[in-house]
PDB file of N, CA and C in Angstrom:
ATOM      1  N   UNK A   1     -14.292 -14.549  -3.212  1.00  0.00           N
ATOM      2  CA  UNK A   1     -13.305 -15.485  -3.673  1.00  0.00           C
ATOM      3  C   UNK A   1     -12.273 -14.771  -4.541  1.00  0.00           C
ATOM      4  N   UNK A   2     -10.986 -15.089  -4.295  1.00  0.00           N
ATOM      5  CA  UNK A   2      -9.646 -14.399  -4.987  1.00  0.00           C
ATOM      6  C   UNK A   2      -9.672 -15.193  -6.569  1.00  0.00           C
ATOM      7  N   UNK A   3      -9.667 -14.512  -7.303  1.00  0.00           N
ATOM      8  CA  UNK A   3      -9.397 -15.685  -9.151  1.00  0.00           C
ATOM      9  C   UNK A   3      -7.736 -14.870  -9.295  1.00  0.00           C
ATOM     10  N   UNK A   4      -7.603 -15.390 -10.325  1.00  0.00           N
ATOM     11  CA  UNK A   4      -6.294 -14.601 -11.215  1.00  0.00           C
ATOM     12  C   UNK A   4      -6.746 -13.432 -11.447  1.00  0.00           C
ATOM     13  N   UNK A   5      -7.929 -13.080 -11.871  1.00  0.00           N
ATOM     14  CA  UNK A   5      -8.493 -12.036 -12.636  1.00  0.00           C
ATOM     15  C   UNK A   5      -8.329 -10.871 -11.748  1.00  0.00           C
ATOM     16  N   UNK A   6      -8.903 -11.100 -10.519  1.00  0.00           N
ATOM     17  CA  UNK A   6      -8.521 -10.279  -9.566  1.00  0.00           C
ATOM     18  C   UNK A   6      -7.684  -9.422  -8.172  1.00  0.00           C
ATOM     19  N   UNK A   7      -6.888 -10.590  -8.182  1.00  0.00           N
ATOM     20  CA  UNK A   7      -6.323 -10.990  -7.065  1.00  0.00           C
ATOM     21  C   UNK A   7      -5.217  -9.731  -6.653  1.00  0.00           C
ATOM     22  N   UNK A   8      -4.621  -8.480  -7.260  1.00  0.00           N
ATOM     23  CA  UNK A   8      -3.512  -7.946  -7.696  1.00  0.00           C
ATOM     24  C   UNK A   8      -4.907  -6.483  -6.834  1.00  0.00           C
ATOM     25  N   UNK A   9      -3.996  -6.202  -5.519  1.00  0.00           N
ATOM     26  CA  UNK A   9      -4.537  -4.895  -5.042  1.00  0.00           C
ATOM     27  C   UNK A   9      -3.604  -4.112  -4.578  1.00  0.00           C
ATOM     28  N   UNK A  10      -3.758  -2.662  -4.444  1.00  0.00           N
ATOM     29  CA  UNK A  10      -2.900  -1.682  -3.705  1.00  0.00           C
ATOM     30  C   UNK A  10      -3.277  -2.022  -2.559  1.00  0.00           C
ATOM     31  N   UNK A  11      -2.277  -1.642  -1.294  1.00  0.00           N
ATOM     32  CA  UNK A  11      -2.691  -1.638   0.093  1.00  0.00           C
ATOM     33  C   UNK A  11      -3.899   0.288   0.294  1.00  0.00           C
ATOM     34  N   UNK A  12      -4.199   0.860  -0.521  1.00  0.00           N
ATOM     35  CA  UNK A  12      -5.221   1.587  -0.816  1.00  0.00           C
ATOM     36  C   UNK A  12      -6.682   1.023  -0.606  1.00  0.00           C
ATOM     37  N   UNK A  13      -6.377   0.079  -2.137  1.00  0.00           N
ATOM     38  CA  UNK A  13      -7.766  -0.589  -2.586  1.00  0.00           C
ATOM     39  C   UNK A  13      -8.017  -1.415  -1.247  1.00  0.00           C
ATOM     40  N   UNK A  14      -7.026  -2.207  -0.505  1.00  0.00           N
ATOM     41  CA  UNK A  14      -7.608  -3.116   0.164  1.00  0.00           C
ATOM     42  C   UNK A  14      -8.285  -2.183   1.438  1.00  0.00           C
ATOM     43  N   UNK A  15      -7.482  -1.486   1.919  1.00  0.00           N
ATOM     44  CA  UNK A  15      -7.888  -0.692   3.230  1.00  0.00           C
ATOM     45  C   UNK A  15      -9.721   0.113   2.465  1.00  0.00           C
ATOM     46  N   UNK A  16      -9.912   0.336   1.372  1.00  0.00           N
ATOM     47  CA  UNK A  16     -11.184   1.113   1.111  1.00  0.00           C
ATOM     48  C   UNK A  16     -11.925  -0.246   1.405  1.00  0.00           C
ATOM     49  N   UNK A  17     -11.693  -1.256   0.273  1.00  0.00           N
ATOM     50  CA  UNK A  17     -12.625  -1.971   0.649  1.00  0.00           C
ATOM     51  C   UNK A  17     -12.898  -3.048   2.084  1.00  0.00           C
ATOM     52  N   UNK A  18     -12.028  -2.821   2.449  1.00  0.00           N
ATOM     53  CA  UNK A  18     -12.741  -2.916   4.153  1.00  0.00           C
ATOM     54  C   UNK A  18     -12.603  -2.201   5.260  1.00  0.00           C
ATOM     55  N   UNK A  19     -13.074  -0.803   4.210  1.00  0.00           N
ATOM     56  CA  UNK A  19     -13.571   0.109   5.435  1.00  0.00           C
ATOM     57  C   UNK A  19     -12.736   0.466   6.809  1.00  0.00           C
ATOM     58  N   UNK A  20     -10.964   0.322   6.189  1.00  0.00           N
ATOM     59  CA  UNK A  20      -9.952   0.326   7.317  1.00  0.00           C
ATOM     60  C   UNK A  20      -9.425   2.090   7.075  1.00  0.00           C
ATOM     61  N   UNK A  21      -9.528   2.973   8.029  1.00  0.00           N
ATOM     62  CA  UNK A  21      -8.689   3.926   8.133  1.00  0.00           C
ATOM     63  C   UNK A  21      -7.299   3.655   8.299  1.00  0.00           C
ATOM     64  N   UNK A  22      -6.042   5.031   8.354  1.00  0.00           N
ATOM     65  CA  UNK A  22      -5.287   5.078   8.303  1.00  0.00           C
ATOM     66  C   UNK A  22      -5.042   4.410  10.206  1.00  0.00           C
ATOM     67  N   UNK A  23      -5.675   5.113  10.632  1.00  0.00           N
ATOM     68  CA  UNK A  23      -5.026   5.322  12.387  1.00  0.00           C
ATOM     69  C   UNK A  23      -5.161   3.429  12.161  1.00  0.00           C
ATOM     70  N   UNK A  24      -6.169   2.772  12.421  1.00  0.00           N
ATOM     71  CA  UNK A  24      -6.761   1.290  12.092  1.00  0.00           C
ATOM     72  C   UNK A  24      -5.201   0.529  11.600  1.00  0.00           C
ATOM     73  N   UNK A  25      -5.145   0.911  10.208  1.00  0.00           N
ATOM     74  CA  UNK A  25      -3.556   0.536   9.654  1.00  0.00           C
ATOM     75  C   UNK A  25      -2.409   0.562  10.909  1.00  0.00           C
ATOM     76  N   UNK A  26      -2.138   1.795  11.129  1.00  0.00           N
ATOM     77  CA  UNK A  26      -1.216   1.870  11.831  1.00  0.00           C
ATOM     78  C   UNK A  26      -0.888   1.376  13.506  1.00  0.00           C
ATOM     79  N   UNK A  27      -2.476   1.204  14.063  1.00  0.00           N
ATOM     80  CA  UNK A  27      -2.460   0.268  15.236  1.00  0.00           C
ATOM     81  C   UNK A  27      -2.274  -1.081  14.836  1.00  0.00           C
ATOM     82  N   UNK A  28      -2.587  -1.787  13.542  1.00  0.00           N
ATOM     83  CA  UNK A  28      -2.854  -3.153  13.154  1.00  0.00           C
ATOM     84  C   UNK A  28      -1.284  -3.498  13.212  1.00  0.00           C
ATOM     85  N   UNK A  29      -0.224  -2.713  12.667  1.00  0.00           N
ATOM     86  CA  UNK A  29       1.140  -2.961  12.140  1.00  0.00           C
ATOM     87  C   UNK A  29       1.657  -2.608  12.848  1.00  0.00           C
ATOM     88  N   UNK A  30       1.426  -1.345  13.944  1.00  0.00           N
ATOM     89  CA  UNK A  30       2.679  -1.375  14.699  1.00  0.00           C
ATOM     90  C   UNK A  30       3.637  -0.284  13.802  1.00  0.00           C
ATOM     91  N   UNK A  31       3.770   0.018  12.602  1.00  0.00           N
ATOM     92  CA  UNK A  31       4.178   0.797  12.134  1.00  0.00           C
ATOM     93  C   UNK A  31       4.336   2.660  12.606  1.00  0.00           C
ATOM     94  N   UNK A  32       5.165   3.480  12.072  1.00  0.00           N
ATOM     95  CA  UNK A  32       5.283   4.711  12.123  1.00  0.00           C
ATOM     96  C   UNK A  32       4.110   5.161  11.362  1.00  0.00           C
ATOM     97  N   UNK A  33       3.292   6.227  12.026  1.00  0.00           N
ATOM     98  CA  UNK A  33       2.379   6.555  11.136  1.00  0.00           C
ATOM     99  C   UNK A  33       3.276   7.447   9.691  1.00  0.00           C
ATOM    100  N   UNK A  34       4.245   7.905   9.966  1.00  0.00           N
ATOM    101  CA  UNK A  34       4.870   8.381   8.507  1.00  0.00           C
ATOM    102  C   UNK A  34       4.821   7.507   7.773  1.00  0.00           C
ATOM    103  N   UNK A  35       5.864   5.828   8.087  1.00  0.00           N
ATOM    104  CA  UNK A  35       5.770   5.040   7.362  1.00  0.00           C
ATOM    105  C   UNK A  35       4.200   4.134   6.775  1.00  0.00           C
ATOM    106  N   UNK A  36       3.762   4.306   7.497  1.00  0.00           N
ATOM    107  CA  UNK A  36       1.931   3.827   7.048  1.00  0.00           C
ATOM    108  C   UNK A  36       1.447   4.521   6.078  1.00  0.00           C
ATOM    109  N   UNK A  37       1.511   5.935   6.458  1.00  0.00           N
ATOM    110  CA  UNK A  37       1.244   6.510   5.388  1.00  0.00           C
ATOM    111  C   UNK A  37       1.682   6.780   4.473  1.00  0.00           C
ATOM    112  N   UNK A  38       2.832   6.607   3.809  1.00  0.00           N
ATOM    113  CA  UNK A  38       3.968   6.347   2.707  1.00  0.00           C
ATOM    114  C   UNK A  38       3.408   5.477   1.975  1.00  0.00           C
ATOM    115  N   UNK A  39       3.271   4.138   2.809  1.00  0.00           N
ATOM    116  CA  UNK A  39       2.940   2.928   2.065  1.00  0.00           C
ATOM    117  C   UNK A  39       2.059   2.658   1.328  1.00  0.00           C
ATOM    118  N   UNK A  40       0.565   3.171   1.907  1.00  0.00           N
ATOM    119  CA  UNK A  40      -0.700   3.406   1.993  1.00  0.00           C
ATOM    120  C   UNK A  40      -1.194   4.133   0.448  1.00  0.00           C
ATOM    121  N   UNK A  41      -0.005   5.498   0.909  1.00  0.00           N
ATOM    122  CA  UNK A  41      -0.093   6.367  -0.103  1.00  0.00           C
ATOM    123  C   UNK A  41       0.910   6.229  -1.469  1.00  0.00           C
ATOM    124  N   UNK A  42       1.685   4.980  -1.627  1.00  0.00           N
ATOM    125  CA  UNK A  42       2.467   4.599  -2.983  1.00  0.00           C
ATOM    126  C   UNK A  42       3.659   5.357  -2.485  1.00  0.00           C
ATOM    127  N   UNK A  43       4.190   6.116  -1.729  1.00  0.00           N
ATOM    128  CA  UNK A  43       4.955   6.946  -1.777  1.00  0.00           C
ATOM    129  C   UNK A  43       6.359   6.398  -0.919  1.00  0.00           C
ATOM    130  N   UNK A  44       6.263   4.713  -0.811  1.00  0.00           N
ATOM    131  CA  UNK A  44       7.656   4.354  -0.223  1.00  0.00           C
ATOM    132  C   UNK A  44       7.285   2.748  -0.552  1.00  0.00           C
ATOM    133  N   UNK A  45       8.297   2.084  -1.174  1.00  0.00           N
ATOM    134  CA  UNK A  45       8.216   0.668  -0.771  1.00  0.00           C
ATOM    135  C   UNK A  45       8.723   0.445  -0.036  1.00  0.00           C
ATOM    136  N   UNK A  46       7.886  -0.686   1.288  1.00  0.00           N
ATOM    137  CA  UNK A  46       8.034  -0.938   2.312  1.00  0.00           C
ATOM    138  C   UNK A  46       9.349  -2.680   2.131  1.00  0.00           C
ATOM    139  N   UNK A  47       9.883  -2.438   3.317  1.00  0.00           N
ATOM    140  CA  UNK A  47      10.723  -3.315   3.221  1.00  0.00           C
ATOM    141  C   UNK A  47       9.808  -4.963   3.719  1.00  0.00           C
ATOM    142  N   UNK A  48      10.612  -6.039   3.654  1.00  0.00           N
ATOM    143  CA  UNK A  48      10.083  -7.553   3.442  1.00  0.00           C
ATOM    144  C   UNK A  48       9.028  -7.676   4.834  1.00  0.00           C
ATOM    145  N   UNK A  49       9.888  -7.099   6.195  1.00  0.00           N
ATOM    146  CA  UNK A  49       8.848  -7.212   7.339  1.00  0.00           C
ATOM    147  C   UNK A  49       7.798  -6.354   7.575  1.00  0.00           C
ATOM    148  N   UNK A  50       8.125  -5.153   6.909  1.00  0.00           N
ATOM    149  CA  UNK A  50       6.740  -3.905   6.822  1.00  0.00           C
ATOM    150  C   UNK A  50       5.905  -4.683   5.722  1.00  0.00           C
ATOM    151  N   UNK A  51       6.097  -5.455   4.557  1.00  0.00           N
ATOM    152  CA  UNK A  51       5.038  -5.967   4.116  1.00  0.00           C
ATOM    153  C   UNK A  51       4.291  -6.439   4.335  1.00  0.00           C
ATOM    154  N   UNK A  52       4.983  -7.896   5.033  1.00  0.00           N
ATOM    155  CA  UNK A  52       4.770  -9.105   6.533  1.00  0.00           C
ATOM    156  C   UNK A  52       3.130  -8.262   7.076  1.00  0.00           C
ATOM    157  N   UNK A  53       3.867  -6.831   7.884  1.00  0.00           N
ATOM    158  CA  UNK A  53       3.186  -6.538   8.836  1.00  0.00           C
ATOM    159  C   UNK A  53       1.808  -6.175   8.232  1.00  0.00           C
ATOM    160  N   UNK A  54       1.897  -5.502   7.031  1.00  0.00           N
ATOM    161  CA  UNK A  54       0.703  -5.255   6.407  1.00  0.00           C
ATOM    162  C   UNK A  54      -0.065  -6.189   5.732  1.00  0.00           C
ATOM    163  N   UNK A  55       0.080  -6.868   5.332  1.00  0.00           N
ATOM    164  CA  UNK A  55      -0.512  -8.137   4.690  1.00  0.00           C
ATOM    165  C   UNK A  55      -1.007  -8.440   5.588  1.00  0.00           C
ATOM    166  N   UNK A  56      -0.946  -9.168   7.023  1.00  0.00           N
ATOM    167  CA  UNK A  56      -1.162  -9.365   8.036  1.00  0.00           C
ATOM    168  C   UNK A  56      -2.429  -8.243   8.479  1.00  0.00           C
ATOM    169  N   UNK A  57      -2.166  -7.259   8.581  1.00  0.00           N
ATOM    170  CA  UNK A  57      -3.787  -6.354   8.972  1.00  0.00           C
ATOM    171  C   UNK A  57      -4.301  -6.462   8.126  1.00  0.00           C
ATOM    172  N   UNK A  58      -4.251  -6.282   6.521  1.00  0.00           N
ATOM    173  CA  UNK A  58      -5.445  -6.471   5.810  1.00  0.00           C
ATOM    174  C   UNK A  58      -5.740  -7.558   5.405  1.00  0.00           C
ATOM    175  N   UNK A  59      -4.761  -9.071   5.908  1.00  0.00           N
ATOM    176  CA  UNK A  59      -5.990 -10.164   5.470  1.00  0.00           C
ATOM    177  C   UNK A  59      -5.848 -10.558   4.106  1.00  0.00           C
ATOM    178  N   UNK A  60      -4.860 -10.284   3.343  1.00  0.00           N
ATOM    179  CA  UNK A  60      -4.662 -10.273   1.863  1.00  0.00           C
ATOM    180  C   UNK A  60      -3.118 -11.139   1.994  1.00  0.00           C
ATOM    181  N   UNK A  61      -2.986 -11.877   0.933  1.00  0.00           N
ATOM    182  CA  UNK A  61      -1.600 -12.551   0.632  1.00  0.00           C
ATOM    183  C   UNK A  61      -0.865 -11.394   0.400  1.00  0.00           C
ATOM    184  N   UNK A  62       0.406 -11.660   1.006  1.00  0.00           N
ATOM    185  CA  UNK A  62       1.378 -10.488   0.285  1.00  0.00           C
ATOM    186  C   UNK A  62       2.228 -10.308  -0.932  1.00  0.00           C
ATOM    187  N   UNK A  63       1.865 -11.151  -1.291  1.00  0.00           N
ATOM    188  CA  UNK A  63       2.769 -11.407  -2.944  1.00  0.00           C
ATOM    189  C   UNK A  63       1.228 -11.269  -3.797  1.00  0.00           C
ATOM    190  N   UNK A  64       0.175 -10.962  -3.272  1.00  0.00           N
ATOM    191  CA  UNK A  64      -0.809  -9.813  -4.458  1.00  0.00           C
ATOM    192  C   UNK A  64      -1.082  -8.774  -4.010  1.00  0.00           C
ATOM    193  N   UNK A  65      -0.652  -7.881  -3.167  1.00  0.00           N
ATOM    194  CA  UNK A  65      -0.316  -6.777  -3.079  1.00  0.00           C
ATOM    195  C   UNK A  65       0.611  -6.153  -3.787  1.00  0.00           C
ATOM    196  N   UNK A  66       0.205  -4.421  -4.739  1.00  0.00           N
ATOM    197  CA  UNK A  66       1.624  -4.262  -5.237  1.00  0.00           C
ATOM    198  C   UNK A  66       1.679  -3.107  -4.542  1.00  0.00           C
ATOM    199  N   UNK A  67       2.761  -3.164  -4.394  1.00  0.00           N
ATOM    200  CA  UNK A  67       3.860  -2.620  -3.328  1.00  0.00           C
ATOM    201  C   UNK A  67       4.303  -1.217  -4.020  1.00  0.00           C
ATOM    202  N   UNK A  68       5.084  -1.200  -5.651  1.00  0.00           N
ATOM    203  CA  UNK A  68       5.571  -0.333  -5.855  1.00  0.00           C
ATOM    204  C   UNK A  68       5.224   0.993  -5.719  1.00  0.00           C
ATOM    205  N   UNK A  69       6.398   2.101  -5.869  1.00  0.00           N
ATOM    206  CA  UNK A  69       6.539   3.302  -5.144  1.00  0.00           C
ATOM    207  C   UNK A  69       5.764   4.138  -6.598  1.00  0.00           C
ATOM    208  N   UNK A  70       5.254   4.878  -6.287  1.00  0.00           N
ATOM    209  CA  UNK A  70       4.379   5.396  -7.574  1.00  0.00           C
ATOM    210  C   UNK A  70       4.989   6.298  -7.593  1.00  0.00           C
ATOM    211  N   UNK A  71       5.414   7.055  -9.011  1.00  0.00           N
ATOM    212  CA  UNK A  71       5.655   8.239  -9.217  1.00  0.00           C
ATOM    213  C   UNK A  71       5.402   9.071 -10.275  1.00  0.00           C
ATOM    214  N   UNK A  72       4.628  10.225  -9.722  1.00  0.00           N
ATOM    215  CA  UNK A  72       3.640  11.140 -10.721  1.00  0.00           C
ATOM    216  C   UNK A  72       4.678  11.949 -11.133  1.00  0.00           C
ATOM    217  N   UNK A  73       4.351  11.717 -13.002  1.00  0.00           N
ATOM    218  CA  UNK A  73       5.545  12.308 -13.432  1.00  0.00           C
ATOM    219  C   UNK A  73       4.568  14.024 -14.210  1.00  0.00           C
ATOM    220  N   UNK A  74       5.065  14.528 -13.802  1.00  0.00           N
ATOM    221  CA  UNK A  74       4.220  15.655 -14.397  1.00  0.00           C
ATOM    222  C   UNK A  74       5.102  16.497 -15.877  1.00  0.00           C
ATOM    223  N   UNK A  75       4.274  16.959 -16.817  1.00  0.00           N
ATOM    224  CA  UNK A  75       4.733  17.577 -18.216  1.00  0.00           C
ATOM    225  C   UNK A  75       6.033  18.627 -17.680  1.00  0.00           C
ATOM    226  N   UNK A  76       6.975  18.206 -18.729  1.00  0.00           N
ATOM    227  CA  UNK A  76       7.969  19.411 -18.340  1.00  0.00           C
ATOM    228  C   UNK A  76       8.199  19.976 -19.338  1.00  0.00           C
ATOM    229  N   UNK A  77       8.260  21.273 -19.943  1.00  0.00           N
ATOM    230  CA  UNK A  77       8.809  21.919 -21.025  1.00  0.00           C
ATOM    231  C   UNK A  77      10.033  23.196 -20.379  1.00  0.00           C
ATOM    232  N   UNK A  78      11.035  22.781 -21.098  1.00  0.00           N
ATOM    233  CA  UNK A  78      11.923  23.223 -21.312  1.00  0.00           C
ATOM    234  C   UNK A  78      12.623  24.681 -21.527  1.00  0.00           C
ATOM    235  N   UNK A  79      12.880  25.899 -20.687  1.00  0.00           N
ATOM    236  CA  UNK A  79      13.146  27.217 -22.063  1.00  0.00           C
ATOM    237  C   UNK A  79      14.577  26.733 -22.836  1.00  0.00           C
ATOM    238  N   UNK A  80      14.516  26.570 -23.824  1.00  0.00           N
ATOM    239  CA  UNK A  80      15.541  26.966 -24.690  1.00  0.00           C
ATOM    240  C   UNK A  80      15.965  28.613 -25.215  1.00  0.00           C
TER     241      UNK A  80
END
């Protein structure tokens, strides 16, 4: 059962917890496997019908999926 408490997943978390591979994803959507794996991997937000399409294979509402594009910011120091 979905609460408030929980309801808020990556398209990551959802594909682990049901045991969906990437190839799986990308037959389900119809998608580019580049773009699958972008998505999958935080590394592109997908536009309104690539969401559509994914929400749709994993079975999850798409407005608790988060979508955003992650970005690993790594330490920078400077030479002065």
């Amino acid at each position: 059962m979905i609460t408030a408490s929980n309801q808020y997943r990556t398209v990551s978390d959802l594909m682990n917890e049901r045991k969906m591979g990437l190839g799986e994803l990308i037959r389900f959507t119809g998608l580019d496997d580049r773009v699958a794996s972008a998505i999958a991997h935080q590394r592109y937000t997908p536009s309104p019908q690539q969401r559509l399409r994914v929400s749709i294979a994993l079975g999850f509402p798409r407005n608790w999926i988060v979508w955003g594009h992650l970005a690993i910011v790594e330490e920078y120091h400077a030479r002065v």
